[in-house]
C-alpha atoms as a PDB file:
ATOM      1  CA  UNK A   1      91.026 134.768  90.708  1.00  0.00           C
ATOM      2  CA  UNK A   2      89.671 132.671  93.481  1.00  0.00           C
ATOM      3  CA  UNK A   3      89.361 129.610  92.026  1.00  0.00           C
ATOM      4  CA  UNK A   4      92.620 129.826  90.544  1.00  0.00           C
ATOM      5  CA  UNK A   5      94.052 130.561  94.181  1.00  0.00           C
ATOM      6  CA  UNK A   6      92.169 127.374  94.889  1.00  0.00           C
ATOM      7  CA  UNK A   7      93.374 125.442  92.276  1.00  0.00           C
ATOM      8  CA  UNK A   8      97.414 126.356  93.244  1.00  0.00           C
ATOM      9  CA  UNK A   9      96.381 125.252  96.829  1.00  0.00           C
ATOM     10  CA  UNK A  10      95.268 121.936  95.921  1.00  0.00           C
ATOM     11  CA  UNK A  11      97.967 121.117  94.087  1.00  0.00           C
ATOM     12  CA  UNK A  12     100.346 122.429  96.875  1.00  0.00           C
ATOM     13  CA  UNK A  13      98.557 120.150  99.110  1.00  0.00           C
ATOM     14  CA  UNK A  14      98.620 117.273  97.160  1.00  0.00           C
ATOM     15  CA  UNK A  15     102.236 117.396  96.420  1.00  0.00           C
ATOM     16  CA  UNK A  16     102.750 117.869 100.409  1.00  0.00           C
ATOM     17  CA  UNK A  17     101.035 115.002 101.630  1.00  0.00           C
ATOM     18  CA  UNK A  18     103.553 112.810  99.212  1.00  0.00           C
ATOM     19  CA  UNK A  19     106.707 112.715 100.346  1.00  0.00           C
ATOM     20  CA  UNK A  20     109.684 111.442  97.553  1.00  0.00           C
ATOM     21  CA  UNK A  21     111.339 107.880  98.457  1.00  0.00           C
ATOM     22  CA  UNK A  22     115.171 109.359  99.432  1.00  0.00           C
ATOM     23  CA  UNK A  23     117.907 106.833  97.381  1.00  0.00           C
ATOM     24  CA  UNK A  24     118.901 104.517  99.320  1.00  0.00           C
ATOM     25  CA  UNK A  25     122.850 105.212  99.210  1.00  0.00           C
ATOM     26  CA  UNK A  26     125.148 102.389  97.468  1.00  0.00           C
ATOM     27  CA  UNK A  27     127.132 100.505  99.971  1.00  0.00           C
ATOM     28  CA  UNK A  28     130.523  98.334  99.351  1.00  0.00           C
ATOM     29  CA  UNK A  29     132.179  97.658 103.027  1.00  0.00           C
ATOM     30  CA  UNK A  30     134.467  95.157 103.739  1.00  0.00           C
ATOM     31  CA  UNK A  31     134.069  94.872 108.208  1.00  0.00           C
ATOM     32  CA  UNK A  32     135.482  92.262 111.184  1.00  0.00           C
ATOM     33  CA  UNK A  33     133.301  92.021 113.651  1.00  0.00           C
ATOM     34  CA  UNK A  34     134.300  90.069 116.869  1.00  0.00           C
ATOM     35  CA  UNK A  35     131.611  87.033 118.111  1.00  0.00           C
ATOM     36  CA  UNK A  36     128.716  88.770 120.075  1.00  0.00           C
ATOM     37  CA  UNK A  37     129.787  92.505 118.596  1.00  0.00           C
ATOM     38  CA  UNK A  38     127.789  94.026 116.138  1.00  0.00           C
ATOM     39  CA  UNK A  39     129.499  97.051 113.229  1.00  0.00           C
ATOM     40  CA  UNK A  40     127.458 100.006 112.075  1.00  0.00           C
ATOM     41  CA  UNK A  41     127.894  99.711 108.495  1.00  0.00           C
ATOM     42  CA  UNK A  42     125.177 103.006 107.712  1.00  0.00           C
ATOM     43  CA  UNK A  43     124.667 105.214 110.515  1.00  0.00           C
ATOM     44  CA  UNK A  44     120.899 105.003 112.060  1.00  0.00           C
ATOM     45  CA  UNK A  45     120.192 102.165 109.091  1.00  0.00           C
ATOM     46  CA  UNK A  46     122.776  99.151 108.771  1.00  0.00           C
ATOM     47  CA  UNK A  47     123.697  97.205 111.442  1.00  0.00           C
ATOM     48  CA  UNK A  48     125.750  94.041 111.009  1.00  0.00           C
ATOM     49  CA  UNK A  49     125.752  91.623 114.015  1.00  0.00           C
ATOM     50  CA  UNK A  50     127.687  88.378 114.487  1.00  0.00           C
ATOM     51  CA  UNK A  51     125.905  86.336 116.703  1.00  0.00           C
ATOM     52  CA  UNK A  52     127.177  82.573 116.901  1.00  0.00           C
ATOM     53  CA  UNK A  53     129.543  80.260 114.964  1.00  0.00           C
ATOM     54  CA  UNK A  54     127.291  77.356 113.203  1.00  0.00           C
ATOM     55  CA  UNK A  55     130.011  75.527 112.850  1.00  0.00           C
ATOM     56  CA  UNK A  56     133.830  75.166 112.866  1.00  0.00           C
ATOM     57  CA  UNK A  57     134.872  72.157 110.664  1.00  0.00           C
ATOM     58  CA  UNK A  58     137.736  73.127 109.187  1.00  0.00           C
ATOM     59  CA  UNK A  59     140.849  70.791 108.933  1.00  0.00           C
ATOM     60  CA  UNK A  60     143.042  72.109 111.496  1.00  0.00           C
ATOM     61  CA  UNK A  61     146.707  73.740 110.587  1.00  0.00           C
ATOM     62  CA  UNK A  62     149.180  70.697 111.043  1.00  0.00           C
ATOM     63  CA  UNK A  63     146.566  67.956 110.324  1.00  0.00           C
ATOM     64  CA  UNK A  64     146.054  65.641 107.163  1.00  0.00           C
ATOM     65  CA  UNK A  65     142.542  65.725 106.427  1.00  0.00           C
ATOM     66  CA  UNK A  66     140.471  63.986 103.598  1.00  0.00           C
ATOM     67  CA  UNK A  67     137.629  67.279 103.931  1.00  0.00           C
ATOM     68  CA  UNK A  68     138.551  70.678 104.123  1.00  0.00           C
ATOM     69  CA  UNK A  69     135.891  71.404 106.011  1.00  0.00           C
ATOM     70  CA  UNK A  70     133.666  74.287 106.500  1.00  0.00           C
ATOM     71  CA  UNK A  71     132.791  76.712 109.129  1.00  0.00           C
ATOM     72  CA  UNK A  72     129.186  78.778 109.448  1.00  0.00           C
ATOM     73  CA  UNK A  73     127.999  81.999 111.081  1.00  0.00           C
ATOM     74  CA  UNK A  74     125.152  83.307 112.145  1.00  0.00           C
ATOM     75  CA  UNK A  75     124.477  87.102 111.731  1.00  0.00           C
ATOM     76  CA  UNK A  76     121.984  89.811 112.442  1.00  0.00           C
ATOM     77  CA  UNK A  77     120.946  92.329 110.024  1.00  0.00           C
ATOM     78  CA  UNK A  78     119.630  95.342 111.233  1.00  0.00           C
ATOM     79  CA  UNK A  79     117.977  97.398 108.510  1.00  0.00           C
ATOM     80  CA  UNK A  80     115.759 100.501 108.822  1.00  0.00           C
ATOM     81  CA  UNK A  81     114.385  99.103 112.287  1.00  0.00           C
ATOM     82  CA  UNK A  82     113.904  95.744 110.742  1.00  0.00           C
ATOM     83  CA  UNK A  83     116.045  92.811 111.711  1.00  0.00           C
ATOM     84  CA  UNK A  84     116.699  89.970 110.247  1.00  0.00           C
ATOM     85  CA  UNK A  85     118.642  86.738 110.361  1.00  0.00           C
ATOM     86  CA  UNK A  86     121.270  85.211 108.148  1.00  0.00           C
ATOM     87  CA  UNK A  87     123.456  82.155 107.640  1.00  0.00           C
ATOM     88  CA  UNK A  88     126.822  82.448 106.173  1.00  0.00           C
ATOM     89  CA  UNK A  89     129.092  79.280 105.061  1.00  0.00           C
ATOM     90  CA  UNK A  90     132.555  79.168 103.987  1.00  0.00           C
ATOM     91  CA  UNK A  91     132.043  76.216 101.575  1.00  0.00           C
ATOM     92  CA  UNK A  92     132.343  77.872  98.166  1.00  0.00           C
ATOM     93  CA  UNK A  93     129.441  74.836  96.893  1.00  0.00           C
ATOM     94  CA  UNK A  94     127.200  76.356  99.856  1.00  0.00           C
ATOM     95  CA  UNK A  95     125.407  79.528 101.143  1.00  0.00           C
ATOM     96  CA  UNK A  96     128.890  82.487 100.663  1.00  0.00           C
ATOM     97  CA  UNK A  97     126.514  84.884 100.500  1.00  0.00           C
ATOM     98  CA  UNK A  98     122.676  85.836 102.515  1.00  0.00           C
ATOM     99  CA  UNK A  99     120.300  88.429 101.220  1.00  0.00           C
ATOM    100  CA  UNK A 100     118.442  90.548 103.729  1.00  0.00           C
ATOM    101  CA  UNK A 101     116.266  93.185 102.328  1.00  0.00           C
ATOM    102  CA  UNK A 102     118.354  95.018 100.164  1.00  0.00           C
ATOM    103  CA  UNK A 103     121.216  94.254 101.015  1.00  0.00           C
ATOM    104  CA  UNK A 104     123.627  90.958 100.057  1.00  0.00           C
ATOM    105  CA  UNK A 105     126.448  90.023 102.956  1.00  0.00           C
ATOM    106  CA  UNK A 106     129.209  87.736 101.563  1.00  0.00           C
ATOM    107  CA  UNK A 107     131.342  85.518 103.728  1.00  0.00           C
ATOM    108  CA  UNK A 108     134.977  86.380 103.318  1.00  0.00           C
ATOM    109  CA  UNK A 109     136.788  84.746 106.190  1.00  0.00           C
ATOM    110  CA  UNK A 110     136.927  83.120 109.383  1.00  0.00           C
ATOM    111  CA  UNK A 111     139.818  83.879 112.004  1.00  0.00           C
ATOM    112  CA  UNK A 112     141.308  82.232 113.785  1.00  0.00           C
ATOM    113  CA  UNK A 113     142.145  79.026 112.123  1.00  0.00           C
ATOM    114  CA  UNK A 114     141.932  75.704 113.981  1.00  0.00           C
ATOM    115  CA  UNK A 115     144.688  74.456 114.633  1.00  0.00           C
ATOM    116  CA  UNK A 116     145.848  71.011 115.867  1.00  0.00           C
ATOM    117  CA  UNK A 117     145.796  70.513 119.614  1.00  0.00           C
ATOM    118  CA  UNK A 118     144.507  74.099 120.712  1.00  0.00           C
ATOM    119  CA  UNK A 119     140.606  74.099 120.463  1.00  0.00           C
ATOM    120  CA  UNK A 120     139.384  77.969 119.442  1.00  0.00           C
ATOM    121  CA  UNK A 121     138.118  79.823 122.129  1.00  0.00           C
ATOM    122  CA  UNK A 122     134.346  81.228 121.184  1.00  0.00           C
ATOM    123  CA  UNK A 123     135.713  84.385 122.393  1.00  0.00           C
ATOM    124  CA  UNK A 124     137.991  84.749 119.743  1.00  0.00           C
ATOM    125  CA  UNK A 125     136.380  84.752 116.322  1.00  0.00           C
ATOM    126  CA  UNK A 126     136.329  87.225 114.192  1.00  0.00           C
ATOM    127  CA  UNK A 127     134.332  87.248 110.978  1.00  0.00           C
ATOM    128  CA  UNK A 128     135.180  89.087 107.780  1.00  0.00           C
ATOM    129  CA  UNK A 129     132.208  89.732 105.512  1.00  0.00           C
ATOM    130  CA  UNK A 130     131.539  92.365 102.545  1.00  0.00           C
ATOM    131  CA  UNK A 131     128.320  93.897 102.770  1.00  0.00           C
ATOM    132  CA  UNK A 132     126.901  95.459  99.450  1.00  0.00           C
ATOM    133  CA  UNK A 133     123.767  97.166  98.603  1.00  0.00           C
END
């Protein structure tokens, strides 16, 4: 009887000292998130920030250009304590979407939209990304 209370003890020990990995939940968010601001995407393990405009290159509204231009952003991506940094591009032929960890941010828009004669304010961007996991 002794060593079978043993033997149940072990095994109760052994199966406390491994914990089971927890799912990591699906995610499939569309978010704006003003220049500088950061969205919580997964409470206490997603954090999306956008932290500079690359570039602004698009052909502004009332302008005949040759290029259509691109514009870039650079974001944060705050995952389970790590972070990590990505570059996003609105040129379909480029970078749309950045992988960090497990999780894939696409680059859906931009705002605003140059336009001719009023230069965009760095205060006023907003970017428009879907974040998936």
């Amino acid at each position: 009887m002794r060593l079978l209370s043993l033997a149940v003890v072990a095994c109760l020990t052994a199966s406390c000292g491994s914990t089971p990995a927890r799912p990591t939940p699906p995610i499939d968010a569309t978010l704006t998130v003003s220049l500088g601001e950061a969205a919580v995407v997964a409470p206490g393990s997603l954090i999306i920030r956008f932290d500079t405009v690359t570039e602004d290159s698009r052909c502004p509204t009332g302008a005949y250009c040759v290029w259509a231009g691109r514009a870039g952003a650079r974001l944060a991506v705050v995952a389970n304590a790590s972070e990590q940094s990505i570059q996003l591009l609105s040129d379909p032929r480029a970078s749309r979407t950045a992988t960090a960890g497990d999780v894939r941010v696409e680059w859906v828009e931009l705002e605003p939209y140059p336009s001719i004669g009023a230069p965009t304010q760095p205060g006023t961007y907003r970017l428009t990304v879907r974040v998936m996991r």
